[in-house]
Protein backbone atom coordinates (compact mmCIF):
# COMPACT_ATOMS: atom_id res chain seq x y z
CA UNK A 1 102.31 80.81 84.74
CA UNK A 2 98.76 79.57 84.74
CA UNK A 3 99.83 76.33 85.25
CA UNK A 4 101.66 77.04 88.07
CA UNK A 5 99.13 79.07 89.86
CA UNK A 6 96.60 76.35 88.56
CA UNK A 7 94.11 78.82 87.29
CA UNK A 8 92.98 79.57 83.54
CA UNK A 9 95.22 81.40 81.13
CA UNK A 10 92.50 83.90 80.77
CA UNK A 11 92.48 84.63 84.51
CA UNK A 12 96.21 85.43 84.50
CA UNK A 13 96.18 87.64 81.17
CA UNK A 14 93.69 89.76 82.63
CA UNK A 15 95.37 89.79 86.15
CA UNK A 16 98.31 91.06 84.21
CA UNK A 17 96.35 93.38 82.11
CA UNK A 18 94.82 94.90 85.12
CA UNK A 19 98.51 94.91 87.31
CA UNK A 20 99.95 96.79 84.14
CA UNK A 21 97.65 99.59 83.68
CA UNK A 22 97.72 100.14 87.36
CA UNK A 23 101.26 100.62 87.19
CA UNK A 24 101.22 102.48 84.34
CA UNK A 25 98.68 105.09 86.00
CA UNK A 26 100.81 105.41 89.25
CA UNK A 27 103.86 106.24 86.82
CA UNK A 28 101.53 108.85 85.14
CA UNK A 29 100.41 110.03 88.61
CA UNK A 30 104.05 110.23 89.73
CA UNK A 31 105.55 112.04 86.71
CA UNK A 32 102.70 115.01 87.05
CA UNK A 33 103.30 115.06 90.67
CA UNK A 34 107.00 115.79 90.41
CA UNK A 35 106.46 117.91 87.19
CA UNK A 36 104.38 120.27 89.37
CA UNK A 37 107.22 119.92 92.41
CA UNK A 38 109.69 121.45 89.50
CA UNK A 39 107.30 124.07 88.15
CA UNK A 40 106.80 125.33 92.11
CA UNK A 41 110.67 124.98 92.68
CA UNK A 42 111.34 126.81 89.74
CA UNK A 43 108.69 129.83 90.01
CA UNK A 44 110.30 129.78 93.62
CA UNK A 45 113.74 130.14 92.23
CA UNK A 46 112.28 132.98 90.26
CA UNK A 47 111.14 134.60 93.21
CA UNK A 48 114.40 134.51 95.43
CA UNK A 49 116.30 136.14 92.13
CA UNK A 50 113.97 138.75 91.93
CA UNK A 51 114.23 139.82 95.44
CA UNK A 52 117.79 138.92 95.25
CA UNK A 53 117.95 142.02 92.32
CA UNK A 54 115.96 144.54 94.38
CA UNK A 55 118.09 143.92 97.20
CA UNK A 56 121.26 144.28 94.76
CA UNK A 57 119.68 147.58 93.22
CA UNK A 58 119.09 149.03 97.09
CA UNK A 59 122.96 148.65 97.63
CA UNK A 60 123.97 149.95 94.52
């Protein structure tokens, strides 16, 4: 790869080295993002059968 981009191996291991733990912190960043989105959506779902039982306990 160096060869082709005619630049030292050195340069492209720590291009790569860089490009990988960016990656790796946008997957981190990701994952907690959409592990909070579930927590909320579940809490929520929570919510909705709570209200759903008070409702079910007015009619009864």
């Amino acid at each position: 790869a160096a060869a082709a981009l005619d630049c030292a191996v050195g340069t492209v291991r720590s291009r790569l080295h860089r490009a990988r733990s960016m990656l790796a912190e946008k997957m981190r960043s990701r994952e907690r993002r959409e592990a909070a989105s579930e927590t909320e959506t579940e809490s929520g779902a929570d919510e909705d059968a709570a209200k759903g039982l008070r409702t079910a306990r007015c009619f009864a």
